[in-house]
N, C-alpha and C. Protein backbone atom coordinates (compact mmCIF):
# COMPACT_ATOMS: atom_id res chain seq x y z
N UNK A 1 5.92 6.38 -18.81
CA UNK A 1 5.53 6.20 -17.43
C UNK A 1 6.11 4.88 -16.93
N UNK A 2 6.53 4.67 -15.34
CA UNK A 2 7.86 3.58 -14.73
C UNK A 2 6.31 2.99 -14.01
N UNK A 3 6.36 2.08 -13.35
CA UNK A 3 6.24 1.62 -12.34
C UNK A 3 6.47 0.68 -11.50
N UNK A 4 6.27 0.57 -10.44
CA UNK A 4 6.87 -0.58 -9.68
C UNK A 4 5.85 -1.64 -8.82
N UNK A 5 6.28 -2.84 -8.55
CA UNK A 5 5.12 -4.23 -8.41
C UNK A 5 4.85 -3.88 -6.86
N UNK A 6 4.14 -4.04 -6.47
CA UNK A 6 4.23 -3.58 -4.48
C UNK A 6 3.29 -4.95 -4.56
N UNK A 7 3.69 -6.21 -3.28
CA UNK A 7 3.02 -6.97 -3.19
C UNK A 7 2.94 -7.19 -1.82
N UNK A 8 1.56 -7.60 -1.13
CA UNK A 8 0.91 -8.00 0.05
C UNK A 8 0.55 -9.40 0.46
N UNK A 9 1.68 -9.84 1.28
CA UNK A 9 0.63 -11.62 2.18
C UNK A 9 0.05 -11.20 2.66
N UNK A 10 -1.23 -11.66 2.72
CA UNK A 10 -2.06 -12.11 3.95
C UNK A 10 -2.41 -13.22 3.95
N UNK A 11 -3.33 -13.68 5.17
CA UNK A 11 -4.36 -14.51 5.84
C UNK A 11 -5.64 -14.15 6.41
N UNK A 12 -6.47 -14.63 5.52
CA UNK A 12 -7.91 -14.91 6.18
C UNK A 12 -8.10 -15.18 7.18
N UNK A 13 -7.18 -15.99 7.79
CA UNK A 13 -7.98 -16.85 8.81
C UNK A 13 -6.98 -15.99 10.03
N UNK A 14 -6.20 -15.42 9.88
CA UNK A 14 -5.78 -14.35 11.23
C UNK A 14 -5.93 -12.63 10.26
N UNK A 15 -7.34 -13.23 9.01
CA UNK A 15 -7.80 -11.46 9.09
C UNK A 15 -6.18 -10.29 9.04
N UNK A 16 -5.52 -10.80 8.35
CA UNK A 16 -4.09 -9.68 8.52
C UNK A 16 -3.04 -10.32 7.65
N UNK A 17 -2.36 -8.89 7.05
CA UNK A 17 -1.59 -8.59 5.97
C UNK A 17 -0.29 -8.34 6.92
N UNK A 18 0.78 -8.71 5.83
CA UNK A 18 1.86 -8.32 6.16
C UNK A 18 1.66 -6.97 5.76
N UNK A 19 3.51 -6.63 5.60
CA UNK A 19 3.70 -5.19 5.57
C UNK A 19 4.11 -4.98 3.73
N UNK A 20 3.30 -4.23 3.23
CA UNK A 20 3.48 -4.26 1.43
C UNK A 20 5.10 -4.23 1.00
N UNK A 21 5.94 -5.17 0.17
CA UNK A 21 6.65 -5.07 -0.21
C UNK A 21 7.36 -5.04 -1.79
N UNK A 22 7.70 -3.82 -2.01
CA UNK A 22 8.08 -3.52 -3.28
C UNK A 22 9.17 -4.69 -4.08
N UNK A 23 8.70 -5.18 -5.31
CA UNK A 23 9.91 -5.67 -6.08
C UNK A 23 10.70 -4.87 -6.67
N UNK A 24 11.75 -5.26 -6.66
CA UNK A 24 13.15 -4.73 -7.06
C UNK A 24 13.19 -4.65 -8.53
N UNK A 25 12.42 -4.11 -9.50
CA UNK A 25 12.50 -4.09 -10.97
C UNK A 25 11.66 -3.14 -11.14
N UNK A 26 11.58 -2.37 -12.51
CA UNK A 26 10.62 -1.37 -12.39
C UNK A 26 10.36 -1.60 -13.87
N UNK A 27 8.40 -1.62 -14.25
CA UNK A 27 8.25 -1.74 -15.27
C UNK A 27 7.88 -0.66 -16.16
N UNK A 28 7.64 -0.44 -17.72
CA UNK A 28 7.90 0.50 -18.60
C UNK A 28 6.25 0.68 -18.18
N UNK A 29 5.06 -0.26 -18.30
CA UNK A 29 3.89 -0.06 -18.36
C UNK A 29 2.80 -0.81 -17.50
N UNK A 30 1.98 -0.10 -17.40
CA UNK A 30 0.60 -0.76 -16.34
C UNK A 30 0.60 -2.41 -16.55
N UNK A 31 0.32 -2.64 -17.95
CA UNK A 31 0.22 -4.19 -18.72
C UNK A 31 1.65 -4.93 -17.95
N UNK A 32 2.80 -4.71 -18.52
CA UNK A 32 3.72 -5.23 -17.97
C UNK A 32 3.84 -5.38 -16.35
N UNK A 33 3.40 -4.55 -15.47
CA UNK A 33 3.64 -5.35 -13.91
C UNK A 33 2.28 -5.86 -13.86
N UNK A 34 1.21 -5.37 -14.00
CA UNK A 34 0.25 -6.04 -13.88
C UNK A 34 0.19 -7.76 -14.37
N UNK A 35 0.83 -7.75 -15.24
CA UNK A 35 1.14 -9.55 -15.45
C UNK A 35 2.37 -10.31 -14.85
N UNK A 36 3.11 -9.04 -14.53
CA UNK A 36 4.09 -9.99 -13.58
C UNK A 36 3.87 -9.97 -11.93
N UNK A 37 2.78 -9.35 -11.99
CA UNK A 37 1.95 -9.74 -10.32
C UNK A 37 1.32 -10.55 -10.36
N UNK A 38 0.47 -11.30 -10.96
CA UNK A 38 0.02 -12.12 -11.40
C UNK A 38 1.16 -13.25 -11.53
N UNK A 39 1.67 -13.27 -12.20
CA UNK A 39 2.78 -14.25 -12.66
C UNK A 39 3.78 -14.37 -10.65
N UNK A 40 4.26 -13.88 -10.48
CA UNK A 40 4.98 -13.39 -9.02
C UNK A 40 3.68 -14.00 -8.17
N UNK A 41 2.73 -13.76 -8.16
CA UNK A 41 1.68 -14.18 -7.48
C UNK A 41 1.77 -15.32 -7.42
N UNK A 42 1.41 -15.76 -7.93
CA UNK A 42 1.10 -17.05 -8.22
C UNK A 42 2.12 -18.51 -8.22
N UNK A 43 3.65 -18.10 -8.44
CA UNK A 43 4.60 -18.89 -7.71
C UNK A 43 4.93 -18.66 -6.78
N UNK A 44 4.40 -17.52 -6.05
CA UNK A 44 5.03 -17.66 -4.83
C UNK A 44 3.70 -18.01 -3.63
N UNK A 45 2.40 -18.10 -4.50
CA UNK A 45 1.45 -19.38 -3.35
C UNK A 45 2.41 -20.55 -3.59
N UNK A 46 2.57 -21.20 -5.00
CA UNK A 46 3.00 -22.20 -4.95
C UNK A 46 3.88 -22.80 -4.40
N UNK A 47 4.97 -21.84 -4.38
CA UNK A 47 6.06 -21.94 -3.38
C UNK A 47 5.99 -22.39 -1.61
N UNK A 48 5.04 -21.53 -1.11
CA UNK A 48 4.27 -21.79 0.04
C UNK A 48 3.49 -23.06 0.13
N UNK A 49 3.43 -24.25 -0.78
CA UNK A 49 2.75 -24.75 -0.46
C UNK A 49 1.70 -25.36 -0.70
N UNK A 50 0.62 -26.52 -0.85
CA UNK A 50 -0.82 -26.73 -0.63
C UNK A 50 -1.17 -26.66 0.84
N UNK A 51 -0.06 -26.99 1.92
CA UNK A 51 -0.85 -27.66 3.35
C UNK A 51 -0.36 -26.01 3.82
N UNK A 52 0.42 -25.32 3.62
CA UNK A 52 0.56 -23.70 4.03
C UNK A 52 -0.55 -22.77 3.93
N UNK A 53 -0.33 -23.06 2.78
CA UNK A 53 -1.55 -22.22 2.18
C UNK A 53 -3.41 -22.18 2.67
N UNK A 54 -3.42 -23.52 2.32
CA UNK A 54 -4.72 -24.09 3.28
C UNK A 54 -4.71 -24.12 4.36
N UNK A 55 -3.50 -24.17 5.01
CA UNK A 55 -3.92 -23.63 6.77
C UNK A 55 -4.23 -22.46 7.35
N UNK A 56 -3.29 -21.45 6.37
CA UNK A 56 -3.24 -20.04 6.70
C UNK A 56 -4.46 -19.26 5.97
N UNK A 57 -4.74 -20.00 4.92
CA UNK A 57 -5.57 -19.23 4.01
C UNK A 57 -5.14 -18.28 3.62
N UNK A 58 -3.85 -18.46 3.01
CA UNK A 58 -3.27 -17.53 2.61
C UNK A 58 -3.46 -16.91 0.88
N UNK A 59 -3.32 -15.54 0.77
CA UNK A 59 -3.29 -15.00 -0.58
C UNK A 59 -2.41 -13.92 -0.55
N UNK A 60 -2.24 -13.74 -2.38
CA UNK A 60 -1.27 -12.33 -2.27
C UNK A 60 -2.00 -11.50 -2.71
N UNK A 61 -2.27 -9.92 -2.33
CA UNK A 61 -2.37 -9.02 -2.97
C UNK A 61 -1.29 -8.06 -3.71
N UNK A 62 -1.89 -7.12 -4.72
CA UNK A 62 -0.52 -6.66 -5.67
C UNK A 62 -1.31 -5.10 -6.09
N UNK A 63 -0.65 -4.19 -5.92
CA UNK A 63 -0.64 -3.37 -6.75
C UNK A 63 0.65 -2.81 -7.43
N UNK A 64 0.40 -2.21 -9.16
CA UNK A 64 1.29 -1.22 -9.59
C UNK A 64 1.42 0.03 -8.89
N UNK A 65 2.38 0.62 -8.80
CA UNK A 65 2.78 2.22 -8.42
C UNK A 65 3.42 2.60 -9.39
N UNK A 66 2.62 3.94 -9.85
CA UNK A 66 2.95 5.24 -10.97
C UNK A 66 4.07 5.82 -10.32
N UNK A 67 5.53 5.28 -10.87
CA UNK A 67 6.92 6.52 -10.57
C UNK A 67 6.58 7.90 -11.14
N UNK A 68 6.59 8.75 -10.22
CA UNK A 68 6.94 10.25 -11.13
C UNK A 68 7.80 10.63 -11.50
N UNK A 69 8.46 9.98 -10.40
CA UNK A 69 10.04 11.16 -10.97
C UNK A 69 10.78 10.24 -11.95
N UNK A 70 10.56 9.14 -12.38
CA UNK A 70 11.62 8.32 -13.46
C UNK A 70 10.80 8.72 -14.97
């Protein structure tokens, strides 16, 4: 079973998500993207910022997606 990382910005404080965007890699198992959403997560608050982040109140959300057809 494939799947692929789909990740979401938002903000709290304008209550609204971007539009979900898929990473370009596809993993063998649940375990494997699930830690690189996490991992992806998490440099890319950092990336954004302390004074970004805290203004916007920003976070990422992440889900895996089950490929069928691969």
């Amino acid at each position: 079973m494939k799947f692929v990382l789909v990740l979401t910005l938002c903000s709290s404080i304008y209550n609204s998500c971007m539009k979900p965007v898929p990473v370009d890699e596809v993993f063998d198992s649940h375990y494997d993207c699930a830690i690189a959403g996490y991992a992806f997560s998490g440099e890319a608050i950092k990336n954004f910022g302390n004074q970004r982040v805290n203004d916007e109140v920003l976070y990422i959300s992440f889900s895996c997606k089950k490929l069928d057809n691969i």
